[in-house]
Protein backbone atom coordinates (compact mmCIF):
# COMPACT_ATOMS: atom_id res chain seq x y z
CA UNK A 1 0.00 0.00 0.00
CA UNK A 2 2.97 2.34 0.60
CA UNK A 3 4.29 1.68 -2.36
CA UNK A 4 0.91 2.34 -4.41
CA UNK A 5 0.92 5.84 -2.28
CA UNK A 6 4.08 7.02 -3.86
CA UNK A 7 3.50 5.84 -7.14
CA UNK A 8 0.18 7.92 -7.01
CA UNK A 9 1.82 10.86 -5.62
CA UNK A 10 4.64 10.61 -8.14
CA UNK A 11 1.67 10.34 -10.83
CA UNK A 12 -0.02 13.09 -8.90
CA UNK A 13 3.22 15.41 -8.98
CA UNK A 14 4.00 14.46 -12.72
CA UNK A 15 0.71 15.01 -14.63
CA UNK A 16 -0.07 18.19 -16.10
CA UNK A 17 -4.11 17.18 -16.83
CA UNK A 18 -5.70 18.27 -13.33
CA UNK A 19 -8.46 16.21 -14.39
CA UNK A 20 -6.91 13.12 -14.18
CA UNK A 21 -4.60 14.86 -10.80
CA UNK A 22 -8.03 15.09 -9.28
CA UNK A 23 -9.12 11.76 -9.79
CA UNK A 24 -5.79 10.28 -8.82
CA UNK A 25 -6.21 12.32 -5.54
CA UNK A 26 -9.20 10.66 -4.85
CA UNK A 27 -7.51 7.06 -5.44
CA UNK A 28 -4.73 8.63 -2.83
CA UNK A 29 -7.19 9.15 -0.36
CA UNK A 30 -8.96 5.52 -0.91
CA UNK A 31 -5.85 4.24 -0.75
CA UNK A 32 -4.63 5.62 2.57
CA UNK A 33 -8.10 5.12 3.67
CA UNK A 34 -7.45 1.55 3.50
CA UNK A 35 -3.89 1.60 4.52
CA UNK A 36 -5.32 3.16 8.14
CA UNK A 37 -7.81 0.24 8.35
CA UNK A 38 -4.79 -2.06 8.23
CA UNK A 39 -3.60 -0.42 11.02
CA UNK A 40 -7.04 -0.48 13.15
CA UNK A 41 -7.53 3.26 13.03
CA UNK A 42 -11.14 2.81 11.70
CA UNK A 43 -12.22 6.39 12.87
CA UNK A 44 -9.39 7.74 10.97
CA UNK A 45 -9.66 5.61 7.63
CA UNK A 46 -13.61 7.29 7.76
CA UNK A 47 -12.43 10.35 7.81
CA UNK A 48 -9.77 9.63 4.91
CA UNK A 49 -12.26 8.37 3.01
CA UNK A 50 -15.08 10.97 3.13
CA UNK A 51 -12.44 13.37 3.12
CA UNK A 52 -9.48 12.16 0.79
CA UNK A 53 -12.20 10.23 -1.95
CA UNK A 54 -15.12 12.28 -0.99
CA UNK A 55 -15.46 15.37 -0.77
CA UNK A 56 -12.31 16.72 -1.95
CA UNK A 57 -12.49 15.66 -5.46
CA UNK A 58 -15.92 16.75 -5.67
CA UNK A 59 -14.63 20.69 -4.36
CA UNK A 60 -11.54 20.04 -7.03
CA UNK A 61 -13.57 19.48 -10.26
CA UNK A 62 -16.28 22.60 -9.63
CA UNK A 63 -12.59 24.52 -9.18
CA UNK A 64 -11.14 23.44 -12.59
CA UNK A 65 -14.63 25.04 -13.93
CA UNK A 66 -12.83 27.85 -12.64
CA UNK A 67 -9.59 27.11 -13.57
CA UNK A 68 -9.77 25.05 -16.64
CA UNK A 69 -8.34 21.25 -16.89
CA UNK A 70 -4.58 21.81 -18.45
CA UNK A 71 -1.96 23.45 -17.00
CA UNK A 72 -0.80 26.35 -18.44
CA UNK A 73 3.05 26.66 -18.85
CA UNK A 74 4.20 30.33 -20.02
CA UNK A 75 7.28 29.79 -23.23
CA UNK A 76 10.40 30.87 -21.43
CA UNK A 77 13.95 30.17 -23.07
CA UNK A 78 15.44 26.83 -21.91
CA UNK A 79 17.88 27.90 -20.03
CA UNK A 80 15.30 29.94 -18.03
CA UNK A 81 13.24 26.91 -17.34
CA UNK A 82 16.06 24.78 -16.24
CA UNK A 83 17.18 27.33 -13.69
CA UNK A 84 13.55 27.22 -12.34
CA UNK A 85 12.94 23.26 -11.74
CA UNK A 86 17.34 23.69 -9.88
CA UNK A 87 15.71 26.25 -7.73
CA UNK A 88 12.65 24.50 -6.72
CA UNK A 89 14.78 21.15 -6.10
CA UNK A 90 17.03 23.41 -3.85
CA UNK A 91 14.20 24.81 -2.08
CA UNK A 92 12.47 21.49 -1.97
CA UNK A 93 15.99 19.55 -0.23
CA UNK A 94 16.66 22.50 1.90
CA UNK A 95 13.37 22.57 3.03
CA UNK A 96 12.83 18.61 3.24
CA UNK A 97 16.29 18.18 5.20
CA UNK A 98 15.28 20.93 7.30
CA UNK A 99 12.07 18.74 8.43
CA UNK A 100 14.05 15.57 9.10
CA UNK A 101 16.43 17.38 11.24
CA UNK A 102 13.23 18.88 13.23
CA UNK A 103 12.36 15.09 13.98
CA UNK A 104 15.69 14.72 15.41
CA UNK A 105 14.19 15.65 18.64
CA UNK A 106 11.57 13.65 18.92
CA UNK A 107 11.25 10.24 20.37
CA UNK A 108 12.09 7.50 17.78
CA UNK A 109 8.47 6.43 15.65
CA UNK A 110 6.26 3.75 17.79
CA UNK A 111 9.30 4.31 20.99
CA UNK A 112 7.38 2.23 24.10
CA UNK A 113 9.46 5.42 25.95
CA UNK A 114 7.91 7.86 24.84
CA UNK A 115 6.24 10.63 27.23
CA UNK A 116 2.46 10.11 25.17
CA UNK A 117 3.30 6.34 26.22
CA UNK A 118 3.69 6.94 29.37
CA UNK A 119 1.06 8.47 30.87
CA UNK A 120 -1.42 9.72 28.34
CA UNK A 121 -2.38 6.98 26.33
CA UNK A 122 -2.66 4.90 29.84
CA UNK A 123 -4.66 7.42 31.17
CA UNK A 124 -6.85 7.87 27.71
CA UNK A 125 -7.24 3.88 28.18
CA UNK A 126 -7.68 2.76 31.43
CA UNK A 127 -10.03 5.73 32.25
CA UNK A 128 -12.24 6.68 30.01
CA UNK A 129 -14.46 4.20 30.04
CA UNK A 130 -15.13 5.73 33.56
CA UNK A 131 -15.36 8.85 33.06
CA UNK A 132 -16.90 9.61 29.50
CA UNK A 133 -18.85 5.91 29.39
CA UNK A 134 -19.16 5.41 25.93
CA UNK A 135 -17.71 2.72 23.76
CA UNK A 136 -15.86 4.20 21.05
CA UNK A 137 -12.88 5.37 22.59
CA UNK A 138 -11.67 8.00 19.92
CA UNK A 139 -15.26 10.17 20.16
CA UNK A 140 -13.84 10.18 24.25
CA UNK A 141 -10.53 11.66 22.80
CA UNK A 142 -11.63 14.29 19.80
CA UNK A 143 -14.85 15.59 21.94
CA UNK A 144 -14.05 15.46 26.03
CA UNK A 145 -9.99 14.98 26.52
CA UNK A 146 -9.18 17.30 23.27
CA UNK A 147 -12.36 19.99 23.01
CA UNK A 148 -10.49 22.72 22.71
CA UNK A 149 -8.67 20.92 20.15
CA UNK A 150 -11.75 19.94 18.37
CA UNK A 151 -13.23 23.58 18.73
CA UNK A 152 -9.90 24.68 16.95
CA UNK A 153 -10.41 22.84 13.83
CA UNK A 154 -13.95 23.42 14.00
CA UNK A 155 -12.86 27.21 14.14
CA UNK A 156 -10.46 26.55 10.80
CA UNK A 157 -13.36 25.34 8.41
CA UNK A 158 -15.45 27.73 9.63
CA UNK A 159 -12.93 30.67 8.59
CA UNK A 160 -11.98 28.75 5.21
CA UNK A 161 -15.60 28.99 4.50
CA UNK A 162 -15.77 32.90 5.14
CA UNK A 163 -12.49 33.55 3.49
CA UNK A 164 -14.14 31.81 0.63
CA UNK A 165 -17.40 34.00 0.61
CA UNK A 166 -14.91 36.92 1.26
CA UNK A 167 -13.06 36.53 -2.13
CA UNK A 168 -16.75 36.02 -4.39
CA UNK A 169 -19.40 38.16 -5.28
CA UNK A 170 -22.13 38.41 -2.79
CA UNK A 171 -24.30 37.78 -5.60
CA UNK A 172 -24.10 34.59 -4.49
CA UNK A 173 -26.83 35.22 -1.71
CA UNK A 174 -29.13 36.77 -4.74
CA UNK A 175 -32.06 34.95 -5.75
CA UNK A 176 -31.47 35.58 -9.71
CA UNK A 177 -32.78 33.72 -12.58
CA UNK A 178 -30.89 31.06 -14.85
CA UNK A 179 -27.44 33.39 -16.27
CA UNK A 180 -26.22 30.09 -18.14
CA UNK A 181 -28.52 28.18 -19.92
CA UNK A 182 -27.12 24.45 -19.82
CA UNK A 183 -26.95 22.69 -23.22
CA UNK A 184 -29.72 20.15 -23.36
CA UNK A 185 -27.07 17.45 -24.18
CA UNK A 186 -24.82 18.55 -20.87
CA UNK A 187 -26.90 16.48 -18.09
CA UNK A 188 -30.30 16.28 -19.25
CA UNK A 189 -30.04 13.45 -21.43
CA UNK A 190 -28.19 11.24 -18.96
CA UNK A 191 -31.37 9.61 -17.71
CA UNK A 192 -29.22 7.25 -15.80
CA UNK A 193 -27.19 9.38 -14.16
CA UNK A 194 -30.55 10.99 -12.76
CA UNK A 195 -32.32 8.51 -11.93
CA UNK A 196 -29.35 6.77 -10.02
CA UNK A 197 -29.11 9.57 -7.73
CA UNK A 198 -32.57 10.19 -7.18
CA UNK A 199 -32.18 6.45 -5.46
CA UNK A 200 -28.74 7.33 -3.82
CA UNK A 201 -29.22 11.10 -2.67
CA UNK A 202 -31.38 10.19 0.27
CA UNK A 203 -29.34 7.21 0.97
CA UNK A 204 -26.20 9.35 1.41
CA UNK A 205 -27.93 11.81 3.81
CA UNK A 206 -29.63 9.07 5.72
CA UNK A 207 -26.13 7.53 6.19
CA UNK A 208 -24.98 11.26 7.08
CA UNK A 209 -27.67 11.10 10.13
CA UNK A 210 -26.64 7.66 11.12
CA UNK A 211 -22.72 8.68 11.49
CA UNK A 212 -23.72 11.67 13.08
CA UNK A 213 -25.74 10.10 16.06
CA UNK A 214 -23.51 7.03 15.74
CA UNK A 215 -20.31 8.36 16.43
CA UNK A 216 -20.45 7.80 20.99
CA UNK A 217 -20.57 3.74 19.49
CA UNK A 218 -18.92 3.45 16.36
CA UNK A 219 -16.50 4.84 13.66
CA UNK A 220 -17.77 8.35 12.69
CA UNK A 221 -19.37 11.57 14.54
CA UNK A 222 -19.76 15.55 13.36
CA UNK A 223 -16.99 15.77 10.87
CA UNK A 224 -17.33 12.70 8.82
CA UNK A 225 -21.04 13.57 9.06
CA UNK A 226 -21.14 17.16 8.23
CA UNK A 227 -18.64 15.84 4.98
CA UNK A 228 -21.41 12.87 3.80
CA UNK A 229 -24.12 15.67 3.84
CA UNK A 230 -22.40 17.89 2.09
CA UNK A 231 -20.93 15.15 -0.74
CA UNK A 232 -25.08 14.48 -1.04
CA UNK A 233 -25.84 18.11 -1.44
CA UNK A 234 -23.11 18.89 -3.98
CA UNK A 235 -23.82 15.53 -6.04
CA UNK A 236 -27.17 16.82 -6.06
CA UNK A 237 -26.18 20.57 -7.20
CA UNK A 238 -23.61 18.98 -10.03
CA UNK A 239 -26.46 17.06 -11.73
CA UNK A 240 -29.10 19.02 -11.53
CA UNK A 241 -27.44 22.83 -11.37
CA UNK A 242 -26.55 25.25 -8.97
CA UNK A 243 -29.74 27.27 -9.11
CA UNK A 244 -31.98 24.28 -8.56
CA UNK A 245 -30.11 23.63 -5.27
CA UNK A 246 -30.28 27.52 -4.45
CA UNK A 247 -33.74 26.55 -4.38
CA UNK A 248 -33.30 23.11 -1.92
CA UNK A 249 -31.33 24.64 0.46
CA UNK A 250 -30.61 28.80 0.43
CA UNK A 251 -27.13 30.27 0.66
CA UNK A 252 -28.18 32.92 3.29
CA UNK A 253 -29.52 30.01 5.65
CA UNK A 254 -26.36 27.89 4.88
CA UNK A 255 -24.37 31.04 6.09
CA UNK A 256 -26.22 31.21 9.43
CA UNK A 257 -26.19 27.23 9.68
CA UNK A 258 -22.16 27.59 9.26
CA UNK A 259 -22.19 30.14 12.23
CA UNK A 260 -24.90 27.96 14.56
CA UNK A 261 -22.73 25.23 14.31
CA UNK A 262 -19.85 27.16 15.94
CA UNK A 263 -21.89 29.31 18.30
CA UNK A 264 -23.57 25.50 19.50
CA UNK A 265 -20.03 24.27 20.10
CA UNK A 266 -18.47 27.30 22.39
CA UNK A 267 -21.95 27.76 24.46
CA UNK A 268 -21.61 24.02 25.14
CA UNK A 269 -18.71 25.35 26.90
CA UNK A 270 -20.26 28.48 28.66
CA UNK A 271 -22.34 26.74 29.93
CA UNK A 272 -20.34 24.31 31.71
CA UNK A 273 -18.31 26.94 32.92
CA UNK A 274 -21.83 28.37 34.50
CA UNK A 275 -22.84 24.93 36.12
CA UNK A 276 -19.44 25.63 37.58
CA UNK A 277 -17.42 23.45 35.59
CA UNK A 278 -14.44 23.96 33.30
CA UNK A 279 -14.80 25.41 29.70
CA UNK A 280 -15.97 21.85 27.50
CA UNK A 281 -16.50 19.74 31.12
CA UNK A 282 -19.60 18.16 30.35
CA UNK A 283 -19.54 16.27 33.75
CA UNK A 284 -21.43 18.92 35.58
CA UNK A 285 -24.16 19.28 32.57
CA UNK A 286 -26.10 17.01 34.31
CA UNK A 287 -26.63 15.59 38.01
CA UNK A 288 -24.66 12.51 36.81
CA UNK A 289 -21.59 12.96 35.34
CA UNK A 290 -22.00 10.07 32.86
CA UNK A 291 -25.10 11.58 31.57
CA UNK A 292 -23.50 15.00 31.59
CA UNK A 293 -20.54 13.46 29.26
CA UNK A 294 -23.11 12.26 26.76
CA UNK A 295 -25.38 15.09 26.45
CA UNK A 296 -22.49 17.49 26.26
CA UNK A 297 -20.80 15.23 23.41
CA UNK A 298 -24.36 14.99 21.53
CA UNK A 299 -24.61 18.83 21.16
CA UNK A 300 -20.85 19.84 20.65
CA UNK A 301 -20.92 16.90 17.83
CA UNK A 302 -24.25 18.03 16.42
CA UNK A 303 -22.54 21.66 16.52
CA UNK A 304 -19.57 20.26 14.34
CA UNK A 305 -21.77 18.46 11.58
CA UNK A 306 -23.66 21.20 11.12
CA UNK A 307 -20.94 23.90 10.98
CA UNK A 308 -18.58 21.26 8.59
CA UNK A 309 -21.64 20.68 6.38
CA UNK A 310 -22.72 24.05 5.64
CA UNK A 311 -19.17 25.32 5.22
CA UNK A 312 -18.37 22.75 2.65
CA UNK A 313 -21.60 23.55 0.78
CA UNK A 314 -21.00 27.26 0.92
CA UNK A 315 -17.62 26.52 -0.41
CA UNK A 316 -19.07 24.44 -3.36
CA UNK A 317 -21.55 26.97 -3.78
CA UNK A 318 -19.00 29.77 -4.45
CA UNK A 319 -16.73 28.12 -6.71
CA UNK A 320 -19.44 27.23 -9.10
CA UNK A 321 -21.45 30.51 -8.79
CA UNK A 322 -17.50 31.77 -10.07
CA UNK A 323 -17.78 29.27 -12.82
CA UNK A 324 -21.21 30.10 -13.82
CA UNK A 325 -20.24 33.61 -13.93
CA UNK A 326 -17.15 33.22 -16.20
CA UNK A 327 -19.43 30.72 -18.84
CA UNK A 328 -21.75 33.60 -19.02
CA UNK A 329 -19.34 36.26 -19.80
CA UNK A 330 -17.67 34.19 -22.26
């Protein structure tokens, strides 16, 4: 599997269609996706997977509408390109043998020795069953041990999605009538296509609900979630058009959704600090601590899937409201 990793990567690096880059991604992701399963870290192989082959490709090929499919190299004497590809392999060893040397300090890969051996993982092990009382172990980790953590990179997609929104048109949040009239032979005639996903769409957002409440017992939770619903939504929009999903699901409400979610997570927090608790100490969010632990999980997880969801449709939306816009002018 390692191997088939750094042949795709090579492929990846060597390829000058970002078509087939893009799809070669998504085997990259499906590929480490499985490689993690090997190694029992079925939480993280989900998120690879919805992440790495799901929704990443999707976000890639609405940005080559943007972008277009070839790269395009500007004619520069020889010489001139041949100094270029020396300086980026200088920057690239400087800059990689400047990495290994940072590892230098840090304990030797899988060392029993280690300090996160020690004491952390122990305690992670031996005590959370205890104290958070729910089976899957890593949803213990990612939402109780490590909310601030969690809150972080909840905090990240959150301001990728605004940056986003920043850079477009708010004409985005306009209700406005078809600019670009599709070609009747562009996705109209693919009955299949069609009718295929109006069988899969509710399928995928079913399965979106059932890793979002399943995540206390098994592989999944908010982000892997938030990413399903949002594959289903833009698999919807790609087939059908962006102004047909406009009319599903609105970009103003996806823009407060993206806020709720965040707003959900950090008064999940105030409030434990008001019970007179820590910031993210669901223990006292409830007269028993167990029950506090789960209710407190519940909402800060709902908080993520709904914040992740609506960012990556917001994102999706944007892109192809760009590549509408360009189609029309041309």
């Amino acid at each position: 599997m390692l191997l088939l990793l750094v042949v795709t990567a090579i492929a990846i690096a060597r390829t000058t269609d970002l078509f087939a880059a893009v799809m070669l991604s998504g085997i990259y992701g499906l590929v480490s996706a499985s490689f993690f399963v090997a190694l029992d870290a079925v939480d993280v192989a989900f998120t690879e997977a919805a992440v790495g082959a799901g929704i990443f490709p999707l976000l890639m090929l609405v940005v080559l509408g943007v972008t277009g499919r070839y790269e395009k190299t500007a004619l520069k004497p020889q010489k001139a390109a041949l100094m270029k590809k020396v300086a980026v392999v200088i920057t690239m060893v400087i800059t990689g043998g400047l990495l290994i040397l940072g590892t230098m300090d840090m304990p030797a890969f899988g060392d029993p020795e280690a300090p996160a051996q020690q004491h952390v993982n122990i305690r992670y092990i031996e005590q959370s069953p205890e104290e958070i009382g729910i089976p899957n172990m890593v949803t213990s980790v990612l939402a109780s041990y490590r909310g601030y953590d969690t809150l972080g990179e909840v905090l990240v997609i959150f301001t990728a999605a605004m940056g986003v929104l920043a850079l477009f048109s708010s004409q985005l949040f306009v209700t406005r009538k078809l600019s670009v009239k599709i070609k009747k032979d562009d996705m109209h005639d693919h009955n299949v296509l069609r009718i295929v996903s109006k069988i899969l769409i509710p399928l995928i957002l079913l399965f979106a609900f059932y890793v979002q409440f399943h995540g206390e017992y098994g592989p999944g939770g908010g982000f892997q979630a938030g990413v399903i619903f949002a594959a289903g939504i833009i698999l919807y929009t790609m087939l059908y058009g962006l102004d047909k999903a406009r009319q599903v699901i609105k970009p103003g409400v996806l823009r407060v959704l993206c806020a709720l979610g965040v707003f959900i997570y950090g008064c999940t927090g105030v409030v434990s600090m008001l019970s007179g608790g820590n910031f993210l100490d669901y223990s006292v969010l409830a007269s028993d601590p167990i029950i506090g632990q789960h209710l407190g999980i519940l909402v800060i997880e709902l908080g993520v899937g709904i914040t992740i969801a609506a960012g990556m449709i917001l994102i999706f939306f944007a892109f192809s409201h760009q590549a509408e816009s360009q189609l029309g002018e041309e």
